[in-house]
Protein backbone atom coordinates (compact mmCIF):
# COMPACT_ATOMS: atom_id res chain seq x y z
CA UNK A 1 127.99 223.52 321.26
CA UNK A 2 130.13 221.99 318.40
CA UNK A 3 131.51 223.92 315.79
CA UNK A 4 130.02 224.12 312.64
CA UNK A 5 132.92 222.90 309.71
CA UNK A 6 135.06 225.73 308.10
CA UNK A 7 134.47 226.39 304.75
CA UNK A 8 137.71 226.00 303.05
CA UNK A 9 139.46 228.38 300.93
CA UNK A 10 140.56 225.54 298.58
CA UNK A 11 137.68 222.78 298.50
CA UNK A 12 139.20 221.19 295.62
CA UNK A 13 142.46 220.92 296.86
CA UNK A 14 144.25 218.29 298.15
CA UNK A 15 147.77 216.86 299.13
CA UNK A 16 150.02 217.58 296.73
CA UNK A 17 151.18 214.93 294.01
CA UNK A 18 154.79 214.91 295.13
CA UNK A 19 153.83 214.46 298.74
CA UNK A 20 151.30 211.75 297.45
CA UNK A 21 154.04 209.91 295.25
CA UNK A 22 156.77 210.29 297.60
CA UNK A 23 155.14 208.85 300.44
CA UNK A 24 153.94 205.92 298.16
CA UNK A 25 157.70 205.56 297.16
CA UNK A 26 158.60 205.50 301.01
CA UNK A 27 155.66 202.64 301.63
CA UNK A 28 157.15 200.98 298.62
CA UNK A 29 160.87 201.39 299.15
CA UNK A 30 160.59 202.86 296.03
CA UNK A 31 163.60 204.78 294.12
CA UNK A 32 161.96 208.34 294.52
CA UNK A 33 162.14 209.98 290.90
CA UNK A 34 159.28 212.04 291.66
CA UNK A 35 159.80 214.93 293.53
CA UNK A 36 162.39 217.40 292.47
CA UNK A 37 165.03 217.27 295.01
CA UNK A 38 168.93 215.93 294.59
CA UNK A 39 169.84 212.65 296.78
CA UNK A 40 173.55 213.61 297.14
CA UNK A 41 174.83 216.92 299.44
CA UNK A 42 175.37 220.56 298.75
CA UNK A 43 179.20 221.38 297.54
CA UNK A 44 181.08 221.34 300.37
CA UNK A 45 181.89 224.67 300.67
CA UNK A 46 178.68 225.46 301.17
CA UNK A 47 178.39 222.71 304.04
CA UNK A 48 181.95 224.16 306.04
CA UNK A 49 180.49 227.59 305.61
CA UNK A 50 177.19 226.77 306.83
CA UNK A 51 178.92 225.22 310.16
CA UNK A 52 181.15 228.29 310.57
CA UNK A 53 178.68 230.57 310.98
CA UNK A 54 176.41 228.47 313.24
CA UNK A 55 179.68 228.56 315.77
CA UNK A 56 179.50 232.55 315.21
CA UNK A 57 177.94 234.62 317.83
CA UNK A 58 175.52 236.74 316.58
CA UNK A 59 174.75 235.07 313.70
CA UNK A 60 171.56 233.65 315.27
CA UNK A 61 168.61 236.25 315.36
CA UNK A 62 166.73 237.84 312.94
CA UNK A 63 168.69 238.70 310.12
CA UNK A 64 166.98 242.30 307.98
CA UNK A 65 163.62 241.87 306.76
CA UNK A 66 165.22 242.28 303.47
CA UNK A 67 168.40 239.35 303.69
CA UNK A 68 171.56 240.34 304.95
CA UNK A 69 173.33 243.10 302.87
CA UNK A 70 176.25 240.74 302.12
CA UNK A 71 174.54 238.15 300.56
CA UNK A 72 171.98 240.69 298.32
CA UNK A 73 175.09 242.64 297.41
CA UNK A 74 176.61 239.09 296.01
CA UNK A 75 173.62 238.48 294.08
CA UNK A 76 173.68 241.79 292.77
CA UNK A 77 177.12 241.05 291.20
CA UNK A 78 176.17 237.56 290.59
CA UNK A 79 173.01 238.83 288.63
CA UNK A 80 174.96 241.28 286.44
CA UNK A 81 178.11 238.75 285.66
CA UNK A 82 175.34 236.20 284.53
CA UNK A 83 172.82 237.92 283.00
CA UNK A 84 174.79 240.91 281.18
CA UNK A 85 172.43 243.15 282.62
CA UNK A 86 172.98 246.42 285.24
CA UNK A 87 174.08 245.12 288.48
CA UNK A 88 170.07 245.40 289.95
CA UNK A 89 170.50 247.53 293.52
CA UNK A 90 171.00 245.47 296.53
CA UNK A 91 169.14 247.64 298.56
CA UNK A 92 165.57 248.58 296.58
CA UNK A 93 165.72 245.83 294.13
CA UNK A 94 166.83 242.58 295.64
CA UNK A 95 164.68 240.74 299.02
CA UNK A 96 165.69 237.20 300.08
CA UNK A 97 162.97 234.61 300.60
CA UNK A 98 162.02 231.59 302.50
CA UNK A 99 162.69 229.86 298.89
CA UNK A 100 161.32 231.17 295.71
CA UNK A 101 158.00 229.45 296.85
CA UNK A 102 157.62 232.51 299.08
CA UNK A 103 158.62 234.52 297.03
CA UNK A 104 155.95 233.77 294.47
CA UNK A 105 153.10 233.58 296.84
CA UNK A 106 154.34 237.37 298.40
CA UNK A 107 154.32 238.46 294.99
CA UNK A 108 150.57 237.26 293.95
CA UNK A 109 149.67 238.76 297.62
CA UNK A 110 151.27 241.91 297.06
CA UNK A 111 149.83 242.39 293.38
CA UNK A 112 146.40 240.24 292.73
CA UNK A 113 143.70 241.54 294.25
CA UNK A 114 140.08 239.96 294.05
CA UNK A 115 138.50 239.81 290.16
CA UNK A 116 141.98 240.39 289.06
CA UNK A 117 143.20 237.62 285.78
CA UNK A 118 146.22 235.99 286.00
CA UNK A 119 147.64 234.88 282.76
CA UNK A 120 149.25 231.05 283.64
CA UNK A 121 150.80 228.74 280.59
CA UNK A 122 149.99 225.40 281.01
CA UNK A 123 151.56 222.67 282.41
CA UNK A 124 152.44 224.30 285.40
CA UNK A 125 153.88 224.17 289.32
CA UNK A 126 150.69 222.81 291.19
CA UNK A 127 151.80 225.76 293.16
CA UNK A 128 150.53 228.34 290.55
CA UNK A 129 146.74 227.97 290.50
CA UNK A 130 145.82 227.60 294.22
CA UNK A 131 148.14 230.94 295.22
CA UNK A 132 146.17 232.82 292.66
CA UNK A 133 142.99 231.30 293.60
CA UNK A 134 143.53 232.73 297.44
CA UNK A 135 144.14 236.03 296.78
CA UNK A 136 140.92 236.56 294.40
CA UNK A 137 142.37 236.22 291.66
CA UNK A 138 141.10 234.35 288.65
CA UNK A 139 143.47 232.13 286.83
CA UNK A 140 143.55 232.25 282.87
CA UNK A 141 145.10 229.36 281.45
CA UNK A 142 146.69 228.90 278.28
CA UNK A 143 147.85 225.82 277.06
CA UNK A 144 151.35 225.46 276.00
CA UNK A 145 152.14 223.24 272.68
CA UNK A 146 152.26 219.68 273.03
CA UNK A 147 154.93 217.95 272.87
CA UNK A 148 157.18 221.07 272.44
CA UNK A 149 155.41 223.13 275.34
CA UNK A 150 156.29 226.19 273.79
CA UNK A 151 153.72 229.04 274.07
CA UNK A 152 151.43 229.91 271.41
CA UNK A 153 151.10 233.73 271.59
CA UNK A 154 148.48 234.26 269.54
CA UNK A 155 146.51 232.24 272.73
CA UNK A 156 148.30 234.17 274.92
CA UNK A 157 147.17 237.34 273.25
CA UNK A 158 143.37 236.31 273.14
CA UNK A 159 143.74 235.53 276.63
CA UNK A 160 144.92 238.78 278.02
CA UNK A 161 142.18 241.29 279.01
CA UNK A 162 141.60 244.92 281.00
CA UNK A 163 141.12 242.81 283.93
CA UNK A 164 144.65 240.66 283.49
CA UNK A 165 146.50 241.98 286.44
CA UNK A 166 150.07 239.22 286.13
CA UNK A 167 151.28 236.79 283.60
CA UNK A 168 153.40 233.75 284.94
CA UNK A 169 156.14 232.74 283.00
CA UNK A 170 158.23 229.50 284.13
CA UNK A 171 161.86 229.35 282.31
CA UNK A 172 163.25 226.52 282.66
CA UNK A 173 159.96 224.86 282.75
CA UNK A 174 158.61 222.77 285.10
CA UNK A 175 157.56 219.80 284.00
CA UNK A 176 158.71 219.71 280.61
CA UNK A 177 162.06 221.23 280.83
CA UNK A 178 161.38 223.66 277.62
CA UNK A 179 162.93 226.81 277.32
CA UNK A 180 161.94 229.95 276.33
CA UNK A 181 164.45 231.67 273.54
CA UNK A 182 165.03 235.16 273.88
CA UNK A 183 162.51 235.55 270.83
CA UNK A 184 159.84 234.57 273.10
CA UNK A 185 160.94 236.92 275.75
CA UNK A 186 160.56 239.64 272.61
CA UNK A 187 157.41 238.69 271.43
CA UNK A 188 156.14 238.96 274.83
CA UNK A 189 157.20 242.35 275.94
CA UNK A 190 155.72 243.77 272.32
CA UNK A 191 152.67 241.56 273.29
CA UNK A 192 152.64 243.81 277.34
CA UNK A 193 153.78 246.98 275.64
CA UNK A 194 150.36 248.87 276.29
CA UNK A 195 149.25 246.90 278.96
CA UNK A 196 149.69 247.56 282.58
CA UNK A 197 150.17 243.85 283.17
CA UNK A 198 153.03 242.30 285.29
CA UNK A 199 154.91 239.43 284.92
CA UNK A 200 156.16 236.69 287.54
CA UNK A 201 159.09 235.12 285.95
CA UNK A 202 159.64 231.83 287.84
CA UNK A 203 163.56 230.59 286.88
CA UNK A 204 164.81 228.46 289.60
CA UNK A 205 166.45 226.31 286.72
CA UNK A 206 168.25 229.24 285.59
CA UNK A 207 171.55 227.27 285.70
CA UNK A 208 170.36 224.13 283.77
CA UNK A 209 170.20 224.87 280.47
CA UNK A 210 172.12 222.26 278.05
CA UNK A 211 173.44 221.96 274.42
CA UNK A 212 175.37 225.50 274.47
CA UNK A 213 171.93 227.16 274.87
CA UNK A 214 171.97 230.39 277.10
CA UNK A 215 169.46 230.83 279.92
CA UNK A 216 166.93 234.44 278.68
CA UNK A 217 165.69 235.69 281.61
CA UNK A 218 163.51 238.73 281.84
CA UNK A 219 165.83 240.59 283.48
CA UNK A 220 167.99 240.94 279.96
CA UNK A 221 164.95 242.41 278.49
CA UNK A 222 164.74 246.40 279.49
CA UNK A 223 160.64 246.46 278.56
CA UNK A 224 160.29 243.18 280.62
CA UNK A 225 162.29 243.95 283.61
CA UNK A 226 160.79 247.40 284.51
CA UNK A 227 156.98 244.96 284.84
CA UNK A 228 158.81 241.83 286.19
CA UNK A 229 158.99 239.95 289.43
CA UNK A 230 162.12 237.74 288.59
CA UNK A 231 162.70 234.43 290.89
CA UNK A 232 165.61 232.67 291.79
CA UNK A 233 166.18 229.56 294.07
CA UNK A 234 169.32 228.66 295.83
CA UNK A 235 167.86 225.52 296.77
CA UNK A 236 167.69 224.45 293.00
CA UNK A 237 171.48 225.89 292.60
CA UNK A 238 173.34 224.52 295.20
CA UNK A 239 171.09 221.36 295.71
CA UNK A 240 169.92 222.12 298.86
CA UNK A 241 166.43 222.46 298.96
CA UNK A 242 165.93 221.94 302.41
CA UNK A 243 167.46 225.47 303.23
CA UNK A 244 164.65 227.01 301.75
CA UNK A 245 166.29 230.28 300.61
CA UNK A 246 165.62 232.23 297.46
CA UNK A 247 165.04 235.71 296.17
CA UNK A 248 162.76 237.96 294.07
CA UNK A 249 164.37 240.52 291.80
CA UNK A 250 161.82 243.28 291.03
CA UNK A 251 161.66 247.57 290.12
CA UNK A 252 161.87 249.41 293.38
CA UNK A 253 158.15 249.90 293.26
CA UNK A 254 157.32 246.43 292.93
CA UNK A 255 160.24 245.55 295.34
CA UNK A 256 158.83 248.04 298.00
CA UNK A 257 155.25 246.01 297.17
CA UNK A 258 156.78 242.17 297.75
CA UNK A 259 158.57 243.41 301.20
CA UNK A 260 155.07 244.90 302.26
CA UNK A 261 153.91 240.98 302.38
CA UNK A 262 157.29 239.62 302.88
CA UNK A 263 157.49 241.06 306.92
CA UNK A 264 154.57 240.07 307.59
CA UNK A 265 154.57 236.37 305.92
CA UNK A 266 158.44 235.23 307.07
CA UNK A 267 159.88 238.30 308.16
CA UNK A 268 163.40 237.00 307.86
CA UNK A 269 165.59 233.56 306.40
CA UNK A 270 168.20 231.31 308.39
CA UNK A 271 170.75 234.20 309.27
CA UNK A 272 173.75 231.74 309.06
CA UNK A 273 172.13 230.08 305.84
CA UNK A 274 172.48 233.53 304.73
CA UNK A 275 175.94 233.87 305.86
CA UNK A 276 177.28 230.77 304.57
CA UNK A 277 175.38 231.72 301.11
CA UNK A 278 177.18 234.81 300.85
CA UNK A 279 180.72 233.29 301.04
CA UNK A 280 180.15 230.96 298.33
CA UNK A 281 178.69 233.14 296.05
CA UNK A 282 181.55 234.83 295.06
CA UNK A 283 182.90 231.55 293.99
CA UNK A 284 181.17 231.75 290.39
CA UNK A 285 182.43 227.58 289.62
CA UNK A 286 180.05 226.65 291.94
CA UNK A 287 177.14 227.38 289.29
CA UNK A 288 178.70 228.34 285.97
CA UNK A 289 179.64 224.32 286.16
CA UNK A 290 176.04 223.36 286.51
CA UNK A 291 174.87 223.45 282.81
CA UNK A 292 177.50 220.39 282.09
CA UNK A 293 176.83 218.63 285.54
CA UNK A 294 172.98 217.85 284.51
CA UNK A 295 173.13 217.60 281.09
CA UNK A 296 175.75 214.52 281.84
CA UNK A 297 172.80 213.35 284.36
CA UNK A 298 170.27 214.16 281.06
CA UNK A 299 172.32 212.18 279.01
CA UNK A 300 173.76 209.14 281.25
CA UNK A 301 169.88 208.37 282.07
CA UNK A 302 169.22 208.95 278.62
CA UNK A 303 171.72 206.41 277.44
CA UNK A 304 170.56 204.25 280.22
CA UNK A 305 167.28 203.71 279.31
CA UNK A 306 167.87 202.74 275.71
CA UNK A 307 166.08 199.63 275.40
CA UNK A 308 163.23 200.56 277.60
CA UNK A 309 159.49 200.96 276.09
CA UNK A 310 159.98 204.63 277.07
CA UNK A 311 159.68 207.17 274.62
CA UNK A 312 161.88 210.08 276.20
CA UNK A 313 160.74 213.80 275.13
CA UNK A 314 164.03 216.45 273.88
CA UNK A 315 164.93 217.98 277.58
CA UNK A 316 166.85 221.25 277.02
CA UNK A 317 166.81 222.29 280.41
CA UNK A 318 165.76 221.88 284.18
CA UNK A 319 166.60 218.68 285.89
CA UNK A 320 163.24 217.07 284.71
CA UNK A 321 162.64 214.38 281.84
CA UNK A 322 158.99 213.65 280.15
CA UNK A 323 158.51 210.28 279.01
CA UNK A 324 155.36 208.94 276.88
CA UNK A 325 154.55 204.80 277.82
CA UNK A 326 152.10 204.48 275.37
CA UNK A 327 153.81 201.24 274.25
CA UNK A 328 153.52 199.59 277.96
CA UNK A 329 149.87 200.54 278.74
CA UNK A 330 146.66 202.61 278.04
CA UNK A 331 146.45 203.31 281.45
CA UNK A 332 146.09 206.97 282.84
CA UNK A 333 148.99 209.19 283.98
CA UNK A 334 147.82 208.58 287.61
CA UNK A 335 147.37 204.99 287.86
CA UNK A 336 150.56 203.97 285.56
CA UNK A 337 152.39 206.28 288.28
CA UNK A 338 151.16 204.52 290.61
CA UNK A 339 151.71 200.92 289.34
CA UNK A 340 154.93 201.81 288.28
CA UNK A 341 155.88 202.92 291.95
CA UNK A 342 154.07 199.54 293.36
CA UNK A 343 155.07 196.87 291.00
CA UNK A 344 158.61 198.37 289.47
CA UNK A 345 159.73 200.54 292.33
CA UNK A 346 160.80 203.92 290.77
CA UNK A 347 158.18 206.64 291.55
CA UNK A 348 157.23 209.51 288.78
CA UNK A 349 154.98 212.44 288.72
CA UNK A 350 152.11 212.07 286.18
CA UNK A 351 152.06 215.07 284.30
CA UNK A 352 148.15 215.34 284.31
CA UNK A 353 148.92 216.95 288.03
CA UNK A 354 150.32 219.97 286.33
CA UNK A 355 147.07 221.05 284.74
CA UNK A 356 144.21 222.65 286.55
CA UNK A 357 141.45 220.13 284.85
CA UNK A 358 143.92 217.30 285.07
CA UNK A 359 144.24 216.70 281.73
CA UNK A 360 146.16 213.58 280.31
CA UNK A 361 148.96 213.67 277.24
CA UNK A 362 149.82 209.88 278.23
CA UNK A 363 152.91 211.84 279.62
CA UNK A 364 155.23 211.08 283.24
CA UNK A 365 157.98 213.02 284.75
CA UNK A 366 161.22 211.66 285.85
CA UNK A 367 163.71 213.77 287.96
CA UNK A 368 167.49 213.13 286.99
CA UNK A 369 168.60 215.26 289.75
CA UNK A 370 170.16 211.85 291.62
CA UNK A 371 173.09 210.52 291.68
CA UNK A 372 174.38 208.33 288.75
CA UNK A 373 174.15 205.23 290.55
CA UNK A 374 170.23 205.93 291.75
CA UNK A 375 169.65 206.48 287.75
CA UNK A 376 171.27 203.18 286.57
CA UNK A 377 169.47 201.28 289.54
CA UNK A 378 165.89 203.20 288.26
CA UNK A 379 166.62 202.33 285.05
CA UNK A 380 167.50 199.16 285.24
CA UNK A 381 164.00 198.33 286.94
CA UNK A 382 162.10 200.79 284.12
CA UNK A 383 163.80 198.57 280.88
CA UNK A 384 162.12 195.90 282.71
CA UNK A 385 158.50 196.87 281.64
């Protein structure tokens, strides 16, 4: 007898827009500025420490369910020499993840239970929505200002409730590249103050903020931090997203929460990943330089596509630039990103993907994360429309 079809979790849900748009670019021989990821190599430091360790015995099993004590005690320091904060404790405070992508989706396991709100600002990582959505949760979504995408917090005060269990914040954000100031961060915590509500602070672009601005994370924030989940991606700093390692920094109770669904969901990362992360670390260049290596990337394709029908949105962080073509075609997000990958051969992310009802600003996303010579090629075909 045949089975009858499993009722899916996620009806609605399909491939993801970068997988869609990158294997269009691929089909097309496309230059891929659609999905997030750098087409040069880590530094190579990171590379000849990597290979060390794979030639050391013993550095191939399981590494602690928590990350290898060398490599959460260099984050620790790292954490406090950035940040200005307490040096958070390697040992209750600090679990490495299978990228911050796992660390998100442990934390919304750990935490959201079913009927419980989650407070998400809008645009936001496709990611965000669906996670919530399999735990139980309900996600409350609050649009942020366009074209500024800062938050309104008068909306985000209407929207939070007994029920609202988590509030996602994303800083750098993803798509737009806004930042949050550290009045935001202040606002916020007065807005939590008497609330038992949580907050997932996504900040993978932590070291790609431009124009002398300073990175406010919720870790510098005492009221924040003792309610926060805080994310960090190693893939994002040391472009090498393929590796697939990040961490969550978290309270001791929450901490002791994430590692509850962190055994059983990865267990453990790469041990000599781990390894070869820890050695670098200490080398602070590697990411204090980053702020100036992508704002030159923000600016050179900037300069480049002077000219073009492209209206470029301000960018003061992540590795992302918004662009409205309202002077090339009435078209939706979608099919312009998709006629732009076919017939011009550079592939974007419409930004309608990064809303949970799709909706449209006339808005694409590039990703300058590429080497200079993929962003003068790109843009060379883009002044062509």
């Amino acid at each position: 007898m045949p089975l009858p079809p499993i009722p899916s979790k996620l009806p609605d849900v399909g491939t993801s827009i970068f997988s869609v748009m990158s294997q269009l670019a691929a089909e097309c021989g496309a230059i891929n500025l659609a999905q997030g990821f750098p087409d040069y190599d880590p530094p190579q430091a990171l590379t000849e420490a990597l290979a060390r360790h794979a030639r050391t015995a013993g550095h191939h099993q399981y590494a602690p369910m928590p990350g290898l004590p060398r490599l959460r005690e260099a984050i620790s320091r790292k954490t406090a020499a950035v940040n200005g904060v307490a040096a958070p404790n390697p040992d209750t405070e600090i679990t490495v993840t299978s990228g911050a992508t796992e660390a998100l989706y442990a934390v919304l396991a750990a935490v959201v239970r079913p009927g419980d709100e989650v407070v998400v600002l809008e645009p936001a990582y496709d990611l965000y929505g669906p996670a919530i959505r399999l735990q139980g949760g309900i996600p409350v979504y609050v649009p942020l200002r366009v074209p500024e995408f800062t938050p309104d917090w008068d909306l985000v005060k209407a929207a939070l409730s007994p029920r609202t269990r988590l509030l996602m914040l994303n800083t750098p954000h993803n798509p737009s590249g806004a930042v949050l100031t550290a009045q935001d961060l202040t606002t916020l915590a007065e807005l939590l103050a008497d609330t038992t509500t949580l907050v997932l602070s996504d900040e993978v672009y932590e070291h790609m903020v431009f124009d002398g601005q300073r990175h406010a994370s919720a870790l510098q924030f005492p009221d924040l931090a003792e309610r926060s989940f805080v994310l960090s991606s190693f893939g994002k700093t040391y472009h090498a997203t393929g590796w697939k390692v990040g961490y969550c920094i978290a309270p001791p109770p929450l901490t002791a929460e994430v590692r509850r669904v962190h055994q059983f969901l990865t267990f453990a990362v790469s041990t000599p990943a781990q390894h070869a992360l820890a050695d670098v670390l200490a080398d602070a260049e590697q990411y204090t330089t980053l702020p100036a290596f992508y704002q030159h990337k923000r600016d050179l394709f900037g300069q480049l596509m002077q000219g073009s029908r492209f209206e470029l949105l301000p960018t003061p962080g992540s590795y992302f630039q918004l662009a409205r073509y309202h002077h090339i075609s009435d078209e939706g997000d979608l099919a312009f990103a998709q006629r732009l990958t076919r017939e011009f051969g550079v592939a974007v992310i419409p930004v309608s993907a990064f809303y949970h009802h799709a909706q449209d600003h006339g808005l694409i996303r590039f990703c300058f994360a590429k080497r200079d010579e993929t962003l003068t090629q790109a843009a060379e075909r883009l002044r062509q429309l």
